[in-house]
PDB file of N, CA and C in Angstrom:
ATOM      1  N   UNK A   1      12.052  -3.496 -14.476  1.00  0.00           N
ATOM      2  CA  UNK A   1      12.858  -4.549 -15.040  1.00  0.00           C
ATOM      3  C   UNK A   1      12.008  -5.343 -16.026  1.00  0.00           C
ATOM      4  N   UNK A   2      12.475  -5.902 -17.355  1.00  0.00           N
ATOM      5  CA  UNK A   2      11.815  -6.536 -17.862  1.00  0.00           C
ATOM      6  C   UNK A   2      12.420  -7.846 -18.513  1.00  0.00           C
ATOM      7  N   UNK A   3      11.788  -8.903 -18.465  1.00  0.00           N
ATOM      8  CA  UNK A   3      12.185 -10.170 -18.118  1.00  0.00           C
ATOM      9  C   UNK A   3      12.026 -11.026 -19.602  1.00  0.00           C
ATOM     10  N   UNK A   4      12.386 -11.481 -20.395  1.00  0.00           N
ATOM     11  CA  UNK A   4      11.847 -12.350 -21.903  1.00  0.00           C
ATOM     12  C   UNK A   4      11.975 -13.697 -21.915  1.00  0.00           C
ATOM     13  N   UNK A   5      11.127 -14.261 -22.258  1.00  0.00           N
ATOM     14  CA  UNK A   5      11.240 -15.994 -21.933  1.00  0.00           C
ATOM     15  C   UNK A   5      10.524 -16.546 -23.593  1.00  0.00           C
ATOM     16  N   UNK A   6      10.686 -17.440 -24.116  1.00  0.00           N
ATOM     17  CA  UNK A   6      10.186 -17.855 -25.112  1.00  0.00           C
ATOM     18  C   UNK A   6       8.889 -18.708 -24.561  1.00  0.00           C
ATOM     19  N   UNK A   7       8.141 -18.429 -25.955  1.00  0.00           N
ATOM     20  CA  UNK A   7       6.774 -19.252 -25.504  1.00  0.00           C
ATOM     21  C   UNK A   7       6.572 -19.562 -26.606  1.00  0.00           C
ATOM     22  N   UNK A   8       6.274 -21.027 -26.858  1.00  0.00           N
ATOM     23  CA  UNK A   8       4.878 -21.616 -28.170  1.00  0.00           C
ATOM     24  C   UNK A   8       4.682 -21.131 -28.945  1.00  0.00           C
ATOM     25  N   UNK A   9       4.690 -20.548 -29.893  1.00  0.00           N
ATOM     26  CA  UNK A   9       3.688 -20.007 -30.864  1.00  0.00           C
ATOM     27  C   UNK A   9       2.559 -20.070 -30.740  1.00  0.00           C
ATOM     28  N   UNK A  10       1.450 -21.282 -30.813  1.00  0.00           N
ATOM     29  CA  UNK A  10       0.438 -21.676 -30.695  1.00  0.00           C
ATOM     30  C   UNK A  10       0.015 -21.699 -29.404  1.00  0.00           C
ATOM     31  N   UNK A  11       0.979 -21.251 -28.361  1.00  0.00           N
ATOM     32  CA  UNK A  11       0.223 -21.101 -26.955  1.00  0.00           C
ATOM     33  C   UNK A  11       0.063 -19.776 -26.809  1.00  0.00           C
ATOM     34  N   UNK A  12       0.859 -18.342 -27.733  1.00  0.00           N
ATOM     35  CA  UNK A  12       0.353 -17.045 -27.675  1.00  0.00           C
ATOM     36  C   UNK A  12      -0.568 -17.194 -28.587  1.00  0.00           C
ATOM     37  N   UNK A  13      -0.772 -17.607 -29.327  1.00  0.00           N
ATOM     38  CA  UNK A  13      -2.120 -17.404 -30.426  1.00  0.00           C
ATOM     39  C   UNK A  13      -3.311 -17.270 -29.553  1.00  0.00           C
ATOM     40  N   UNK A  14      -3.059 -18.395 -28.857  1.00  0.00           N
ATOM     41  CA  UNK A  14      -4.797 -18.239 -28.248  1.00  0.00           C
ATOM     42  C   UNK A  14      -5.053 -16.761 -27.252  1.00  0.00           C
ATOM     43  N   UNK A  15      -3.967 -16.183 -26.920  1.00  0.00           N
ATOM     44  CA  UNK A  15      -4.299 -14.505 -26.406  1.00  0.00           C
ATOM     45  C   UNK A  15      -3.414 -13.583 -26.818  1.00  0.00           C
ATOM     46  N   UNK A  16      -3.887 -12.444 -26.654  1.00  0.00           N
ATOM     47  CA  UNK A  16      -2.924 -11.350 -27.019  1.00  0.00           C
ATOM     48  C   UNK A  16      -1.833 -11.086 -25.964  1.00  0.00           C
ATOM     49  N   UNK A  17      -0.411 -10.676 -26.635  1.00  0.00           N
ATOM     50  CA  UNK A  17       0.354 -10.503 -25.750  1.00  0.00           C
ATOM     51  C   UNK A  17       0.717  -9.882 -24.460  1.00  0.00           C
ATOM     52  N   UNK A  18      -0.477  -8.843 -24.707  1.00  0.00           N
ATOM     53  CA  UNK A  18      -1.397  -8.425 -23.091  1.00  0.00           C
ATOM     54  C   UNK A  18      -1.531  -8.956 -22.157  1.00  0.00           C
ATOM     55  N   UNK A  19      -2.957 -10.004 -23.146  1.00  0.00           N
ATOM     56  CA  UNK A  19      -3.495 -10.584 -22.083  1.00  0.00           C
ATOM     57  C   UNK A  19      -2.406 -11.468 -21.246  1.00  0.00           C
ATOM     58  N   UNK A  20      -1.171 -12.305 -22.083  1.00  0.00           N
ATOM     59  CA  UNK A  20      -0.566 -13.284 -21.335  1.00  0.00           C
ATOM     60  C   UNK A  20       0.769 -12.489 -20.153  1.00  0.00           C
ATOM     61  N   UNK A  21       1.283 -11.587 -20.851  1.00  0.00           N
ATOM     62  CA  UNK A  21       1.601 -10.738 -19.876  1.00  0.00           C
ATOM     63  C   UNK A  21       1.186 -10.435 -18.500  1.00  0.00           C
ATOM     64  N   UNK A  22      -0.207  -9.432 -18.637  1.00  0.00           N
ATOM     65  CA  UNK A  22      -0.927  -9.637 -17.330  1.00  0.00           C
ATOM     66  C   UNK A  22      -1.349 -11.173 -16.587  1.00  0.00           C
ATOM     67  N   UNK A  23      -1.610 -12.168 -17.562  1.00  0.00           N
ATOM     68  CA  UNK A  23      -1.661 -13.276 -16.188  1.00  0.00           C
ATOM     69  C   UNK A  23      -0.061 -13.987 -15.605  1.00  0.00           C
ATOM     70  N   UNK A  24       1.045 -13.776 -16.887  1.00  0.00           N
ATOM     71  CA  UNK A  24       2.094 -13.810 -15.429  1.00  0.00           C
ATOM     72  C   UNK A  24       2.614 -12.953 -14.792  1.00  0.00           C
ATOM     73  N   UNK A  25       1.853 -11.822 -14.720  1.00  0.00           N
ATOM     74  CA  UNK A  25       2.469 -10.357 -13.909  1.00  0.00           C
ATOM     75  C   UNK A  25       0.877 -10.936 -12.408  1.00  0.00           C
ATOM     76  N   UNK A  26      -0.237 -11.322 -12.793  1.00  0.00           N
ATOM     77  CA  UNK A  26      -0.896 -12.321 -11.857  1.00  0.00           C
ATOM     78  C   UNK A  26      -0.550 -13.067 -11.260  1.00  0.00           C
ATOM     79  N   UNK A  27       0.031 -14.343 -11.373  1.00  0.00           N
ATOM     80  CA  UNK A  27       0.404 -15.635 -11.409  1.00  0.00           C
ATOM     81  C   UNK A  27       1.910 -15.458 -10.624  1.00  0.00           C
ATOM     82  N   UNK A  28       2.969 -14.779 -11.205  1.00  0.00           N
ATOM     83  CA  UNK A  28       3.965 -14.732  -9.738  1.00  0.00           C
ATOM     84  C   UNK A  28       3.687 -12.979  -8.623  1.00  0.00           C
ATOM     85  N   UNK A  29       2.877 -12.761  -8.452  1.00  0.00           N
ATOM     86  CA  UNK A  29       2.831 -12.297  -8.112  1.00  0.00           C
ATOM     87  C   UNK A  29       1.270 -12.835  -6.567  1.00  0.00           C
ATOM     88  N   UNK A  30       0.740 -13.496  -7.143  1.00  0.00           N
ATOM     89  CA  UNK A  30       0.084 -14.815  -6.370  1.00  0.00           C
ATOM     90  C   UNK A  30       1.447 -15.873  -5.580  1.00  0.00           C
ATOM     91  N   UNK A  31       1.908 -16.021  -6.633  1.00  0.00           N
ATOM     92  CA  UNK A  31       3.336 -17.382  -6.197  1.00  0.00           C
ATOM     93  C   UNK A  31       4.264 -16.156  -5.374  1.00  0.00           C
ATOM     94  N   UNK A  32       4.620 -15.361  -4.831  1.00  0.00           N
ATOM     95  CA  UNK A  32       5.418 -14.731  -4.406  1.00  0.00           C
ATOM     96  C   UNK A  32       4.567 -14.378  -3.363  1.00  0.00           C
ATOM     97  N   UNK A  33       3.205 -14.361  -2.960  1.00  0.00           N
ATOM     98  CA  UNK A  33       2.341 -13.909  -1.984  1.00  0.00           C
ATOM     99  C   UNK A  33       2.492 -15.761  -0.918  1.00  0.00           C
ATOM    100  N   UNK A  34       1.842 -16.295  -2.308  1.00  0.00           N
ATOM    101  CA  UNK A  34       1.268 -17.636  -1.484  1.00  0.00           C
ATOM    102  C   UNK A  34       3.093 -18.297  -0.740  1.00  0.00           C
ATOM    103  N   UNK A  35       4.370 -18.104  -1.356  1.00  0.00           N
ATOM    104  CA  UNK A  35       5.429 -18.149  -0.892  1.00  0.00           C
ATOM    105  C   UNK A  35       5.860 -17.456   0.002  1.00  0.00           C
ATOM    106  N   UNK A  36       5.324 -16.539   0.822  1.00  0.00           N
ATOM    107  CA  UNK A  36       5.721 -16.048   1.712  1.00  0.00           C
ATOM    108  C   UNK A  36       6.573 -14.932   1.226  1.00  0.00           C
ATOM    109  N   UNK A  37       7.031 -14.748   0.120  1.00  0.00           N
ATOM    110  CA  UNK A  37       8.629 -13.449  -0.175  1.00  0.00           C
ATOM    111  C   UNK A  37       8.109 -11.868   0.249  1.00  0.00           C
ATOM    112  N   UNK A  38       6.342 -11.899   0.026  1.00  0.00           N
ATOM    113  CA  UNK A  38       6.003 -10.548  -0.279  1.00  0.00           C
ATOM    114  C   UNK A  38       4.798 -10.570   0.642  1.00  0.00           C
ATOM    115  N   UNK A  39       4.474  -9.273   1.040  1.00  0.00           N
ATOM    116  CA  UNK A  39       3.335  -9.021   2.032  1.00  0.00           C
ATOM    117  C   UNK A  39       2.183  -8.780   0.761  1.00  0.00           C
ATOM    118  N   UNK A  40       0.556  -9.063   1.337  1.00  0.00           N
ATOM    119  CA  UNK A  40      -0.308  -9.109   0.610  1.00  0.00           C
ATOM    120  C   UNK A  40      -0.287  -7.601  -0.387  1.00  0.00           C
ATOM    121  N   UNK A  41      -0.196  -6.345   0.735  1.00  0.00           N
ATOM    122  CA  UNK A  41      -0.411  -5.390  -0.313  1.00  0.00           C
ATOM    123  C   UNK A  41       0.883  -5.170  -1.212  1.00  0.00           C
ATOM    124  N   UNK A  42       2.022  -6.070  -0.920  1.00  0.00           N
ATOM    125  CA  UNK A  42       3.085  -5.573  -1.657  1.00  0.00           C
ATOM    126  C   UNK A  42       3.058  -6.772  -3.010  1.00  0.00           C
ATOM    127  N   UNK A  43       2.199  -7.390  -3.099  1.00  0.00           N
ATOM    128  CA  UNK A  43       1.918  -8.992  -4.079  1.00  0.00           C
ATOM    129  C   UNK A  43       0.672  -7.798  -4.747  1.00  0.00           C
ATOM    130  N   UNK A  44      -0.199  -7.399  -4.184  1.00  0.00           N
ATOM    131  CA  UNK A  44      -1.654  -6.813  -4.811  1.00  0.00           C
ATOM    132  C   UNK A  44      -0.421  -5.448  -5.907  1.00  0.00           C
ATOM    133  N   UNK A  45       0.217  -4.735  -5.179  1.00  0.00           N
ATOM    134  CA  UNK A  45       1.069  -3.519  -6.040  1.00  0.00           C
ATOM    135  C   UNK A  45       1.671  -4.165  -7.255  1.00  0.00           C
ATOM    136  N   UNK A  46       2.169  -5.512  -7.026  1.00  0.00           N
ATOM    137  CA  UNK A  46       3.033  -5.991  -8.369  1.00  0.00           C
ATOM    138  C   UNK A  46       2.444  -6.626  -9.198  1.00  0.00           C
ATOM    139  N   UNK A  47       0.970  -6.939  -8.762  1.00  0.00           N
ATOM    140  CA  UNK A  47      -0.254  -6.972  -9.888  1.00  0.00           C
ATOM    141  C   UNK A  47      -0.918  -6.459 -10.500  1.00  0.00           C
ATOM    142  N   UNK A  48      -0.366  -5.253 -10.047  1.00  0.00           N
ATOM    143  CA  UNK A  48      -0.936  -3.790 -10.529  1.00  0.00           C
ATOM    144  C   UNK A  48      -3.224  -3.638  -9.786  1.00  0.00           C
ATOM    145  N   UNK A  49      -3.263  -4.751  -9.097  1.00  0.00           N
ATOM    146  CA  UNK A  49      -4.032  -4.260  -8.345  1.00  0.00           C
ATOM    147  C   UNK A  49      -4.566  -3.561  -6.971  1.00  0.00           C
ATOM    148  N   UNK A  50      -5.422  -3.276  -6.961  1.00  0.00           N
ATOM    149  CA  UNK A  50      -5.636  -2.976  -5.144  1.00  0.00           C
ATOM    150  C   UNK A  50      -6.188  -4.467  -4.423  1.00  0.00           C
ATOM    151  N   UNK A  51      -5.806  -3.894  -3.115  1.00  0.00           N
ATOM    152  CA  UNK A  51      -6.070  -5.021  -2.322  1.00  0.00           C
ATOM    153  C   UNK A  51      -7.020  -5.521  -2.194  1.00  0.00           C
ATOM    154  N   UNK A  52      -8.330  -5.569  -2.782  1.00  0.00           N
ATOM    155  CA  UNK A  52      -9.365  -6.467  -2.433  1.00  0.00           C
ATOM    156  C   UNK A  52      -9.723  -7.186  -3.689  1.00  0.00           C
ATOM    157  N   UNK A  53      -9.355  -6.301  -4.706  1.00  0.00           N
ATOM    158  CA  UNK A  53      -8.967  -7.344  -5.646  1.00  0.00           C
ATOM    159  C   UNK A  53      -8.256  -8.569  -6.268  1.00  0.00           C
ATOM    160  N   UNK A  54      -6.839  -7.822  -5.744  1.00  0.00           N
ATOM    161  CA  UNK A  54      -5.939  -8.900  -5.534  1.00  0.00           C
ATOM    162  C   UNK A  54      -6.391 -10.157  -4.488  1.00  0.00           C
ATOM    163  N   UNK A  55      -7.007  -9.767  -3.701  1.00  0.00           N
ATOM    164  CA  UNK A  55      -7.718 -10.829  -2.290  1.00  0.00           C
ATOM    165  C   UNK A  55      -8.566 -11.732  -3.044  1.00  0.00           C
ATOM    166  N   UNK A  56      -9.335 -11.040  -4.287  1.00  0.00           N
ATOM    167  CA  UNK A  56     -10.384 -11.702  -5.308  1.00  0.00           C
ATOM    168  C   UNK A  56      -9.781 -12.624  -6.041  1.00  0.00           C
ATOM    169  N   UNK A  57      -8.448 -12.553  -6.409  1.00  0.00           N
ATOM    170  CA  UNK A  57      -7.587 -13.057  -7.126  1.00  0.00           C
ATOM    171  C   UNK A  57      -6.961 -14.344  -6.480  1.00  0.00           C
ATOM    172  N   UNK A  58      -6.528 -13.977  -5.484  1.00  0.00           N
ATOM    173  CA  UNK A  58      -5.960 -15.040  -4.357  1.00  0.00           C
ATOM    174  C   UNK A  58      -7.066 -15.928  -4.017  1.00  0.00           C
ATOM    175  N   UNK A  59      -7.952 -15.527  -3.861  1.00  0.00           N
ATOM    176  CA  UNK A  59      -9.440 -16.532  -3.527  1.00  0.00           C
ATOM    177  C   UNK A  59      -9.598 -17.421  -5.134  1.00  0.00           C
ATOM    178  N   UNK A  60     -10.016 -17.197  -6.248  1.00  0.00           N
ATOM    179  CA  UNK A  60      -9.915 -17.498  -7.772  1.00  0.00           C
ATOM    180  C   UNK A  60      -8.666 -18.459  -7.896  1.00  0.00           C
ATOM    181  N   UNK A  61      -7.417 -18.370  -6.986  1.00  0.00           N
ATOM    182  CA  UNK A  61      -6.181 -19.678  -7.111  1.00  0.00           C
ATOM    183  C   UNK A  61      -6.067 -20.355  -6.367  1.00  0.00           C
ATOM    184  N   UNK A  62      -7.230 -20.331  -4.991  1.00  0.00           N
ATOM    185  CA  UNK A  62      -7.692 -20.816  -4.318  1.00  0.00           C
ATOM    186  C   UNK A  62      -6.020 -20.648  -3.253  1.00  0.00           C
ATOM    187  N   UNK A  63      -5.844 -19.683  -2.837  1.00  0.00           N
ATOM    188  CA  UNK A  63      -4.634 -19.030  -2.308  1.00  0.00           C
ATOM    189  C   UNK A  63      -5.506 -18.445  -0.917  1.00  0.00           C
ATOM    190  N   UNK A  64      -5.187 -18.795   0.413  1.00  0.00           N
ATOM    191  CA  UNK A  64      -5.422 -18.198   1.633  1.00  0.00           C
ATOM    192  C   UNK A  64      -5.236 -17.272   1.291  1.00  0.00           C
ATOM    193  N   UNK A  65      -5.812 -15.962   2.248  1.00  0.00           N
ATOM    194  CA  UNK A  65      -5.702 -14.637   2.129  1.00  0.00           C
ATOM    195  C   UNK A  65      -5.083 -14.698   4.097  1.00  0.00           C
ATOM    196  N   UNK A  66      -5.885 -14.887   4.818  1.00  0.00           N
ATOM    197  CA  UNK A  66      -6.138 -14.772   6.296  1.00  0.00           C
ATOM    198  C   UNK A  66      -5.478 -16.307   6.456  1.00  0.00           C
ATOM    199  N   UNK A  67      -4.346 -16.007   7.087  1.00  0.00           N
ATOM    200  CA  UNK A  67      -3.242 -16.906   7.773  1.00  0.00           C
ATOM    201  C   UNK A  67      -3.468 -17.584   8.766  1.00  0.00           C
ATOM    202  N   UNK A  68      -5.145 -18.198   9.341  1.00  0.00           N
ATOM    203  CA  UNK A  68      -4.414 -18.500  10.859  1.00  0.00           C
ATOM    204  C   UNK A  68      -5.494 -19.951  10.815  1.00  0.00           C
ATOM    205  N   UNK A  69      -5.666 -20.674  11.340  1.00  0.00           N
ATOM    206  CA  UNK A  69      -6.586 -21.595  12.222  1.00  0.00           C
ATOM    207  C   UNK A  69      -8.147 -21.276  12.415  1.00  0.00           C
ATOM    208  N   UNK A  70      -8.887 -22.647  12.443  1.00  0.00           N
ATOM    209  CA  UNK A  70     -10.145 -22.335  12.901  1.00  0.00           C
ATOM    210  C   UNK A  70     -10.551 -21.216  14.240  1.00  0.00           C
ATOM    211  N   UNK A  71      -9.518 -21.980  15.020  1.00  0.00           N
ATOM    212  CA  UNK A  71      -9.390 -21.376  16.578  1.00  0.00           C
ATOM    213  C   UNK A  71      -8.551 -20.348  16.685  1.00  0.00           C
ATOM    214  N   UNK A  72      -7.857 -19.736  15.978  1.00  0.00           N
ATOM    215  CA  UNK A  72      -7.822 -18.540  16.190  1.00  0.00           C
ATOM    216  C   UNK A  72      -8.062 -17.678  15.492  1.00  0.00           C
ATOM    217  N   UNK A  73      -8.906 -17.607  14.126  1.00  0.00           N
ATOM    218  CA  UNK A  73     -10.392 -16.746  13.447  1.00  0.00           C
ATOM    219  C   UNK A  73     -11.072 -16.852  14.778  1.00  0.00           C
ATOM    220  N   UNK A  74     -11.780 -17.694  15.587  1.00  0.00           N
ATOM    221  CA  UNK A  74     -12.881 -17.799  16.490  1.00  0.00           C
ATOM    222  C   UNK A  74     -12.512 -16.590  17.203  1.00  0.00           C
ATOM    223  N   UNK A  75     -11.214 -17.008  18.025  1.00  0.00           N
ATOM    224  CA  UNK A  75     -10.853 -15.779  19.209  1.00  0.00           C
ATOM    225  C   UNK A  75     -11.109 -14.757  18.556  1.00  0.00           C
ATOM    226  N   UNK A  76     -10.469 -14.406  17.224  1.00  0.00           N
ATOM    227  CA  UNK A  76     -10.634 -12.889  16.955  1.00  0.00           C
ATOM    228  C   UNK A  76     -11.869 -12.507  16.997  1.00  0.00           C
ATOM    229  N   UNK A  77     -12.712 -13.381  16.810  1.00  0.00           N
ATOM    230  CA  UNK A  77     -14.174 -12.791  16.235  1.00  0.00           C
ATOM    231  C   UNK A  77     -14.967 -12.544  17.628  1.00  0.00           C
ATOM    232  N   UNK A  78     -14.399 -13.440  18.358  1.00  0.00           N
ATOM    233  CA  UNK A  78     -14.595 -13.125  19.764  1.00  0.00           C
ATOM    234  C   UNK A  78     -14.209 -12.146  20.254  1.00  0.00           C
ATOM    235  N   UNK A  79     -12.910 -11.789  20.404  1.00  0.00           N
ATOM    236  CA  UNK A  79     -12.797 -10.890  20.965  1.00  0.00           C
ATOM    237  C   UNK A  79     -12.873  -9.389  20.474  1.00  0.00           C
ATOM    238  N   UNK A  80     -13.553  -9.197  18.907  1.00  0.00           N
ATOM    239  CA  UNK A  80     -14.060  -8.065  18.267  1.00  0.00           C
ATOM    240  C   UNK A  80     -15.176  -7.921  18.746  1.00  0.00           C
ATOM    241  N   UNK A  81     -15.963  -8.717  18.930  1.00  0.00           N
ATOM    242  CA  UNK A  81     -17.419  -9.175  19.619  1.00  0.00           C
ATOM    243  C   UNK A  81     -17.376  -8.448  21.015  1.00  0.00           C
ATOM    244  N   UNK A  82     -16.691  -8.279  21.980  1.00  0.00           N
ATOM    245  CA  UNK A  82     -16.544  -7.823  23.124  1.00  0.00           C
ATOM    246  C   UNK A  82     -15.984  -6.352  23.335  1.00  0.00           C
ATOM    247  N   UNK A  83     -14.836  -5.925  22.361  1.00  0.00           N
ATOM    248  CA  UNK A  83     -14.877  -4.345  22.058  1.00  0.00           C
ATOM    249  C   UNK A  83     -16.178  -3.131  21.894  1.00  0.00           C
TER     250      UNK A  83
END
């Protein structure tokens, strides 16, 4: 699907239509992760990256990756620790 929105003149000047492309094919695709609509690897696919990149990406918008609490990171790490 492809989507057309008007922009600035002078706000595409400063990149190529690439580049601005790929950061909002980035950018909702972050906003559709950090919103809950989409699972991480299905947000990393519509960024056209892989998942640890996309994770690189989400970290860079300062976007959680790992969903939970101090105390329950601890347990897990605990109880990986004991396996």
């Amino acid at each position: 699907m492809q989507i057309a929105f008007e922009l600035p003149n002078d706000f595409v000047a400063l990149q190529s239509v690439a580049q601005v492309r790929q950061e909002v094919q980035f950018s909702y695709a972050v906003w559709l992760y950090q919103h809950g609509r989409v699972t991480l690897a299905r947000a990393a696919e519509l960024a056209g990256l892989n998942l640890y990149d996309f994770m690189g990406l989400c970290k860079s918008n300062r976007v959680a990756v790992i969903d939970m609490n101090r105390d329950e990171l601890l347990e897990e790490l605990n109880d990986m620790g004991r396996a």
